[in-house]
C-alpha atoms as a PDB file:
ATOM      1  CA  UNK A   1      43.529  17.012-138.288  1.00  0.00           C
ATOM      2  CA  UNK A   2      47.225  18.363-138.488  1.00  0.00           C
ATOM      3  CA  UNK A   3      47.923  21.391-140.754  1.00  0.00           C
ATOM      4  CA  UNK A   4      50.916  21.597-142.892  1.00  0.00           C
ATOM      5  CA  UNK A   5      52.687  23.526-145.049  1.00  0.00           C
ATOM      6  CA  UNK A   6      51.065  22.039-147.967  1.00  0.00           C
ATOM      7  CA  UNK A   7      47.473  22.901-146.914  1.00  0.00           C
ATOM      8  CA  UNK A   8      48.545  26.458-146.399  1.00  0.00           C
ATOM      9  CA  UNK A   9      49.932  26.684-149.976  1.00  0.00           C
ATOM     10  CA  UNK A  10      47.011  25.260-151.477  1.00  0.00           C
ATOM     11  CA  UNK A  11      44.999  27.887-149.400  1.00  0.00           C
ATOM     12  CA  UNK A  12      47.659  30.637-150.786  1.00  0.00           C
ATOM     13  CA  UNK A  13      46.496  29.417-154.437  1.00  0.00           C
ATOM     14  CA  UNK A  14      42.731  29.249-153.657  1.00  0.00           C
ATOM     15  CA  UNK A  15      42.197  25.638-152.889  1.00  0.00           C
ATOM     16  CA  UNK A  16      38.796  25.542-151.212  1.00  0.00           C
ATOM     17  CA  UNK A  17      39.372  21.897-149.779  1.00  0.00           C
ATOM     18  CA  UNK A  18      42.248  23.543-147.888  1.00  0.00           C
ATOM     19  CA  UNK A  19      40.153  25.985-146.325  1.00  0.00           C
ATOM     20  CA  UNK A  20      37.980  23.715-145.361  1.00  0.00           C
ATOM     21  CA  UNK A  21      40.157  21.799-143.791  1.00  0.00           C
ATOM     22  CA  UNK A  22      41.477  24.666-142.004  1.00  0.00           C
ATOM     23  CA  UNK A  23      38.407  25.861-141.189  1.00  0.00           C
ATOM     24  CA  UNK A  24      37.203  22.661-139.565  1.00  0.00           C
ATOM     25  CA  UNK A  25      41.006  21.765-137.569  1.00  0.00           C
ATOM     26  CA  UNK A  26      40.538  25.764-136.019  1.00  0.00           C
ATOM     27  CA  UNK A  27      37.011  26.658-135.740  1.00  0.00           C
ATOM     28  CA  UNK A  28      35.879  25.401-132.149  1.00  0.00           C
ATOM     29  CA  UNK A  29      39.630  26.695-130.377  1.00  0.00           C
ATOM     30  CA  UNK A  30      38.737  29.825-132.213  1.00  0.00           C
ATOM     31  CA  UNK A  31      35.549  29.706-131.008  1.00  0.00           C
ATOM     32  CA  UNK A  32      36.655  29.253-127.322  1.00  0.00           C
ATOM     33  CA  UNK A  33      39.529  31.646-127.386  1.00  0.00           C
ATOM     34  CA  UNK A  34      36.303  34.555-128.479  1.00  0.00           C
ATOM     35  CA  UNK A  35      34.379  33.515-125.648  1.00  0.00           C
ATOM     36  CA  UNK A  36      37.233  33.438-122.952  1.00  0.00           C
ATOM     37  CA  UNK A  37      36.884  37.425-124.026  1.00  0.00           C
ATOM     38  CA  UNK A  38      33.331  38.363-125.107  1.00  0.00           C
ATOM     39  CA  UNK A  39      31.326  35.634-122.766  1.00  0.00           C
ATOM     40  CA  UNK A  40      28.903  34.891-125.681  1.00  0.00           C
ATOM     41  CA  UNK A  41      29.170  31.960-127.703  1.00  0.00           C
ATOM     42  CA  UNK A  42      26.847  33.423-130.547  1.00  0.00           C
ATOM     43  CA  UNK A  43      28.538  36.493-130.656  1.00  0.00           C
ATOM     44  CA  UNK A  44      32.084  34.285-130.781  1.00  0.00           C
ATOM     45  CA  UNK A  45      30.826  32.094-133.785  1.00  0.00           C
ATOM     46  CA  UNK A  46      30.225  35.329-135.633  1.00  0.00           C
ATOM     47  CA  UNK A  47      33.997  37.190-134.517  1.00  0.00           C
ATOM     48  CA  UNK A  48      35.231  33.508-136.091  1.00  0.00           C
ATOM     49  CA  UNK A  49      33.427  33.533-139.123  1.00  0.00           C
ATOM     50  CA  UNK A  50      34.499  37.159-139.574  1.00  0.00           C
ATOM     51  CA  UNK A  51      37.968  36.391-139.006  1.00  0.00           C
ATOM     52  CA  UNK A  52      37.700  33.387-141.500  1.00  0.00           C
ATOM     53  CA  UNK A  53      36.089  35.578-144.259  1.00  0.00           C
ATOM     54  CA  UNK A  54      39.220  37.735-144.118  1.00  0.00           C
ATOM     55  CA  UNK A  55      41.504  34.662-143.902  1.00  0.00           C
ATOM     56  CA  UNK A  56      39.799  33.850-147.423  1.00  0.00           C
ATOM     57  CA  UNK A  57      40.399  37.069-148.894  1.00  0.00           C
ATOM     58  CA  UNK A  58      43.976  36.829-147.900  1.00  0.00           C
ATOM     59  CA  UNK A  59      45.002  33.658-148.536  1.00  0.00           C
ATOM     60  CA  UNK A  60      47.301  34.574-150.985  1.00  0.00           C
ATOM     61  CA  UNK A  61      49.358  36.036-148.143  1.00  0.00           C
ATOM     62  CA  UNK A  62      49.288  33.696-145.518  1.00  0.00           C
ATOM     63  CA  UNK A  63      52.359  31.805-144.152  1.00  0.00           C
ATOM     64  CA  UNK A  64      53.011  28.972-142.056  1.00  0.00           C
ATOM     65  CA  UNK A  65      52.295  28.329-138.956  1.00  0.00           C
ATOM     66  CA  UNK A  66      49.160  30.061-139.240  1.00  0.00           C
ATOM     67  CA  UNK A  67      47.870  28.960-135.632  1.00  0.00           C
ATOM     68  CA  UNK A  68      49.151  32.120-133.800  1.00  0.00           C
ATOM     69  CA  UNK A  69      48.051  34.400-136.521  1.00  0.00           C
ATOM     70  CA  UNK A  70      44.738  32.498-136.226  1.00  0.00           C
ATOM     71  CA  UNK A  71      44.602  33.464-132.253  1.00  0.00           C
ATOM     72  CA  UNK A  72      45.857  36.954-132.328  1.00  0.00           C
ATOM     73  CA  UNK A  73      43.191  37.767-135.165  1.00  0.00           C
ATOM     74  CA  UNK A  74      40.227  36.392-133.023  1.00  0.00           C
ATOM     75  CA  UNK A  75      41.629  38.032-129.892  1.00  0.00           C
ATOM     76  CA  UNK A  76      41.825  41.527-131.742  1.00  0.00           C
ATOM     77  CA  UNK A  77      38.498  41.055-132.711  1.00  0.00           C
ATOM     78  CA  UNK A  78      36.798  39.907-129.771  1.00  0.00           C
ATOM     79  CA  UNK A  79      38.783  43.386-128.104  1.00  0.00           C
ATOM     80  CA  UNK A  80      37.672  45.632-130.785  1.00  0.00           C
ATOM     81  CA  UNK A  81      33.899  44.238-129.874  1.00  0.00           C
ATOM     82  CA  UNK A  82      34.202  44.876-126.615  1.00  0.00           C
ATOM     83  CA  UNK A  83      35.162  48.544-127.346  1.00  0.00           C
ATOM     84  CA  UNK A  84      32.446  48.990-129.650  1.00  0.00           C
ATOM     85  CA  UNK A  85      30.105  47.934-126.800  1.00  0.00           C
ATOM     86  CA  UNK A  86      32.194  49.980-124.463  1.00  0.00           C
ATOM     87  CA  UNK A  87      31.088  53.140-126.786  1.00  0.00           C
ATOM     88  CA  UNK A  88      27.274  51.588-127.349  1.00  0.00           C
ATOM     89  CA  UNK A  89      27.143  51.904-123.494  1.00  0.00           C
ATOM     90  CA  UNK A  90      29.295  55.096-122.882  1.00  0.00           C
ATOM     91  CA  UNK A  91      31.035  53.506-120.102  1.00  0.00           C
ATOM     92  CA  UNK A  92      31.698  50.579-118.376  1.00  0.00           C
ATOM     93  CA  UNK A  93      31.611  49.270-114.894  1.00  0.00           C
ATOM     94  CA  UNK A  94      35.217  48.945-112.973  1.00  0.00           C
ATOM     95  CA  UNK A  95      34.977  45.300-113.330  1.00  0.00           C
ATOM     96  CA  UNK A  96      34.048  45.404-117.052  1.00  0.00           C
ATOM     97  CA  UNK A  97      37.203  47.868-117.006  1.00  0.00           C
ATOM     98  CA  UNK A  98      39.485  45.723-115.293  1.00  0.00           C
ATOM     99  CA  UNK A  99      38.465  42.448-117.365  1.00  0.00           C
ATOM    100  CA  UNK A 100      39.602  44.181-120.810  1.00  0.00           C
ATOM    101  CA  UNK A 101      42.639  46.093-119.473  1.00  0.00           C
ATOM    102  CA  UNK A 102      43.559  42.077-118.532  1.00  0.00           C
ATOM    103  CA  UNK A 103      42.481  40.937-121.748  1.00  0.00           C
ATOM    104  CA  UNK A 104      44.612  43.538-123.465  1.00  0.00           C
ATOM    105  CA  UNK A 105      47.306  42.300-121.391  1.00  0.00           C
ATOM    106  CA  UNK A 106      47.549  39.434-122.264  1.00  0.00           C
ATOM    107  CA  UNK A 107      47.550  39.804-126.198  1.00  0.00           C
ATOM    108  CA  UNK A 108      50.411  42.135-125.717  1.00  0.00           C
ATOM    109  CA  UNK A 109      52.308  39.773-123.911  1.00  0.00           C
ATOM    110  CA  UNK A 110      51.268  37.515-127.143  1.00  0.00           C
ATOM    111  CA  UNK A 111      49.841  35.061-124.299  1.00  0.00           C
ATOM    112  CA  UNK A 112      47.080  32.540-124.878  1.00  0.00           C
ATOM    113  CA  UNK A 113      44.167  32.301-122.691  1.00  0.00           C
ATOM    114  CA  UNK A 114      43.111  28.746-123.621  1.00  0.00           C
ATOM    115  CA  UNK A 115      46.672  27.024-123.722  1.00  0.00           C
ATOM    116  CA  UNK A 116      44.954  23.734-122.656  1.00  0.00           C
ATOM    117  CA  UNK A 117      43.464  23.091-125.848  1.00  0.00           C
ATOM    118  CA  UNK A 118      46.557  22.788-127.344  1.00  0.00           C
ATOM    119  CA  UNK A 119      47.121  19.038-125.550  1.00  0.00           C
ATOM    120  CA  UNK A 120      44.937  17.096-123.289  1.00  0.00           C
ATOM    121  CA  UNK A 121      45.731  18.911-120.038  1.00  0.00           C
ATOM    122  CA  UNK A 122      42.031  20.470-120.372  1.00  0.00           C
ATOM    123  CA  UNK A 123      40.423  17.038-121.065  1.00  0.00           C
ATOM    124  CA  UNK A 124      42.348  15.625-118.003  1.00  0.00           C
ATOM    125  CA  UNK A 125      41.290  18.452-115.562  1.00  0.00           C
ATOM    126  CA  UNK A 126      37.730  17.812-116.840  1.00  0.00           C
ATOM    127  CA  UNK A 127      38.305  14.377-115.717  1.00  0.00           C
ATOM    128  CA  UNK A 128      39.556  15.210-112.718  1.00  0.00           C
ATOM    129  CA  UNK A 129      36.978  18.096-111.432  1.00  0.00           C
ATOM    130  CA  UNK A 130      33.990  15.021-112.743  1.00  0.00           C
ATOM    131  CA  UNK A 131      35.577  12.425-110.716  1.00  0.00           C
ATOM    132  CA  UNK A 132      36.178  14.753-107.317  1.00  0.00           C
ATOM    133  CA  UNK A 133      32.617  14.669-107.310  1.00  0.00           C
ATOM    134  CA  UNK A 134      29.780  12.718-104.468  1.00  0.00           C
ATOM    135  CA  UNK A 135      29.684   9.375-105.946  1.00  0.00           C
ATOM    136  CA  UNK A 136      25.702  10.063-106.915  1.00  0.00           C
ATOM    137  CA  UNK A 137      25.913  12.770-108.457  1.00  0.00           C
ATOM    138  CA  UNK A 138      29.223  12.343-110.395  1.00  0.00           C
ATOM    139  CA  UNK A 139      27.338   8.799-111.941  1.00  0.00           C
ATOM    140  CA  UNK A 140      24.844  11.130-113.129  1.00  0.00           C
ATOM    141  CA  UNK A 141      26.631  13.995-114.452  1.00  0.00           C
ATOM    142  CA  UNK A 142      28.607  11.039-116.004  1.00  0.00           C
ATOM    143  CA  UNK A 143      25.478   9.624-117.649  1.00  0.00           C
ATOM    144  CA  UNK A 144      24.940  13.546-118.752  1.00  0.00           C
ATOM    145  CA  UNK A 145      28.232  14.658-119.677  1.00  0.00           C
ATOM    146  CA  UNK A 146      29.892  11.694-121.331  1.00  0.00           C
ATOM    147  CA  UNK A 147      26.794   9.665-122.698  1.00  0.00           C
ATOM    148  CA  UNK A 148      25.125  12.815-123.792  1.00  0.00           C
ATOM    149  CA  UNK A 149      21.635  10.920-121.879  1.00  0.00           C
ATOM    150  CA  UNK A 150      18.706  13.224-121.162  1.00  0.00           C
ATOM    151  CA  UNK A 151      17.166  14.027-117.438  1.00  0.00           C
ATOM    152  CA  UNK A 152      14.461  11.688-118.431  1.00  0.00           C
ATOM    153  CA  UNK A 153      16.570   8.928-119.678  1.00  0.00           C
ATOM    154  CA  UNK A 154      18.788   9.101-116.103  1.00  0.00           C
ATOM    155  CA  UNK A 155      16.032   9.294-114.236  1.00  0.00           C
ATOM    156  CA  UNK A 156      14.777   6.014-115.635  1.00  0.00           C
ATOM    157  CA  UNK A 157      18.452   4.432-115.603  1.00  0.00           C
ATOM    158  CA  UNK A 158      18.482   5.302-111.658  1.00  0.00           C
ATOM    159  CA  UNK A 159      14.637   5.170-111.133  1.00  0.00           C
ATOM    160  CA  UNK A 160      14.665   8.355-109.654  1.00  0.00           C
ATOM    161  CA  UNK A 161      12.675  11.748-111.152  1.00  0.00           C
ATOM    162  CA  UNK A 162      13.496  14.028-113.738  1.00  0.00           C
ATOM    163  CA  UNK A 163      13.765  16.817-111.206  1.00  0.00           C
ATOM    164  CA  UNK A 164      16.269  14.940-108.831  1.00  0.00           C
ATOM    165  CA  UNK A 165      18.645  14.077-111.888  1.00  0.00           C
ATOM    166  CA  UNK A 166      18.142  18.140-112.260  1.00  0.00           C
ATOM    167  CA  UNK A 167      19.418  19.439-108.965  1.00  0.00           C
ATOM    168  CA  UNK A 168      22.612  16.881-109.072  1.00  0.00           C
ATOM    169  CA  UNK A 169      23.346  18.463-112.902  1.00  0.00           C
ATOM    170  CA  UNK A 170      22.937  21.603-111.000  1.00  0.00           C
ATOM    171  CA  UNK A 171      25.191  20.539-108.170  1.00  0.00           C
ATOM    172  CA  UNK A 172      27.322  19.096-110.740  1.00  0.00           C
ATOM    173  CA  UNK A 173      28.183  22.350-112.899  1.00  0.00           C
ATOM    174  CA  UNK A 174      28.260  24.378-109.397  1.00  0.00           C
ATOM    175  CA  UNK A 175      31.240  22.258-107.954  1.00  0.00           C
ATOM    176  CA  UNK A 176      33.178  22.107-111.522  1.00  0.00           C
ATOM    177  CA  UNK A 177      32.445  25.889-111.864  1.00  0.00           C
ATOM    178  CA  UNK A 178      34.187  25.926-108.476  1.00  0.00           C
ATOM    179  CA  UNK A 179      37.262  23.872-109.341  1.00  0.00           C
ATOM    180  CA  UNK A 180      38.097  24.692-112.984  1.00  0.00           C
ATOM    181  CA  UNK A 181      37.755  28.766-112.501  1.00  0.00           C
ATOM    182  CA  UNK A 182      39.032  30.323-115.321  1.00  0.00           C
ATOM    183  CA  UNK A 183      38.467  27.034-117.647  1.00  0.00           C
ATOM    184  CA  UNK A 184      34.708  26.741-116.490  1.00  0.00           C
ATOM    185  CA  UNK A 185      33.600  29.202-119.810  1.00  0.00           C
ATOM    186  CA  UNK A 186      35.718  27.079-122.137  1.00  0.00           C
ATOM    187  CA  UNK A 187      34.225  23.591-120.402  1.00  0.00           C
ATOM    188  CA  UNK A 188      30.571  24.703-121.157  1.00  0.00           C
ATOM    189  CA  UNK A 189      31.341  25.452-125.100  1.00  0.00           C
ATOM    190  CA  UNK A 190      33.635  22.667-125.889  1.00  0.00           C
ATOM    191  CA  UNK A 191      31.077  20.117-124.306  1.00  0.00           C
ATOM    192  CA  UNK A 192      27.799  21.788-125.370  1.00  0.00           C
ATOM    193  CA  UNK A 193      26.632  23.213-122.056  1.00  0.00           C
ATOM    194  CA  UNK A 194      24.644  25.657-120.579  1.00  0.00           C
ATOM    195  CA  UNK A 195      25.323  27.403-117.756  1.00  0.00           C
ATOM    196  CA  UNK A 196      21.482  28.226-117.517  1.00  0.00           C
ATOM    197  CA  UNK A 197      19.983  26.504-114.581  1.00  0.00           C
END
C-alpha cells in the first residue's frame, strides 16, 4: 500500500480509514526499526503503538512524507527506553554502552538502520543466505521458512524424525545468523521466527 498526500490530509482532518491505512502500510518496518534498537519484539510493538497514539493526537499537524518522521519518532523512542533501563539498572555494561552511543549515532546522522526494507534488497539477501545452504538442510528450512510446514509435517515429507528436521532448522538459523549479521534481528521478526533453539 502506497501513501499519498491525500491519505495524509484525510488523517490531518480525522479520517480514521486513513489511519488505518497508515497504520497497516508502517506498522511491521516500524516494528523492525524498534527492535534493530531495543532487541525485543514485544517491547517494539508497544514503542509503535505508542508512537501511533501520538501520531493520532497530532494528525492535524502532520505533513507529507511522513515516512522519516515515522522512523525518527520510533528511533527516539526505542533510545529514550533504553535510557530508562539504563537508570532502572544504574549502569550499563561497556558493550550495552557502546551499542547506544552507535545507536545515537546513527539517528544524528538521520541514518536508517533497516534501509533494506525500503526495496527488495532484504528479501534477495534472504534468498541468497537460504540458498548458500547444504542442499538437505536448505530443502528443509525451505519447507520451514517459505511453506510455513511444521517439524512434524517435514519430517513426514522427508520420512525422517521430528528431531532431525530440528537440528537442520537449528543449523539453518546458525549459518543465516552467520551471513546476514546485522540483518539477522530484522530476518527473525519480518518472517515470524524465533531465535530460541
Amino acid at each position: 500500500m502506497f501513501i499519498d498526500k491525500s491519505i495524509i490530509r484525510k488523517l490531518n482532518k480525522g479520517d480514521t480509514d486513513a489511519f488505518k491505512s497508515l497504520y497497516t502500510t508502517y506498522y511491521v518496518y516500524l516494528c523492525a526499526v524498534s527492535t534493530k534498537y531495543v532487541y525485543n519484539y514485544e517491547i517494539a510493538k508497544e514503542i509503535v503503538n505508542d508512537v501511533f497514539l501520538n501520531i493520532w493526537n497530532k494528525r492535524g499537524s502532520l505533513e507529507y512524507p511522513i515516512k522519516t518522521y515515522l522512523t525518527r519518532s520510533v528511533q527516539n523512542r526505542s533510545l529514550n527506553h533504553l535510557r530508562n533501563k539504563q537508570t532502572e539498572e544504574i549502569s550499563l555494561s561497556e558493550l550495552d554502552e557502546y551499542v547506544l552511543a552507535f545507536h545515537e549515532e546513527q539517528v544524528n546522522l538521520g541514518q536508517q538502520p533497516l534501509t533494506y526494507l525500503e526495496n527488495s534488497e532484504f528479501e534477495k539477501l534472504v534468498e541468497e543466505a537460504v540458498q548458500s545452504l547444504p542442499d538437505k538442510c536448505r530443502r528443509i528450512f525451505t519447507e520451514y521458512l517459505y511453506n510455513h510446514k511444521s517439524y512434524e509435517e517435514i519430517a513426514k515429507l522427508y520420512d525422517i524424525s521430528s528431531s532431525t528436521v530440528r537440528v537442520q532448522v537449528k543449523i539453518a538459523l546458525s549459518k543465516l545468523k552467520d551471513t546476514l549479521k546485522d540483518y539477522y534481528l530484522l530476518f527473525l521478526v519480518l518472517y515470524s521466527l524465533t531465535s530460541d533453539y
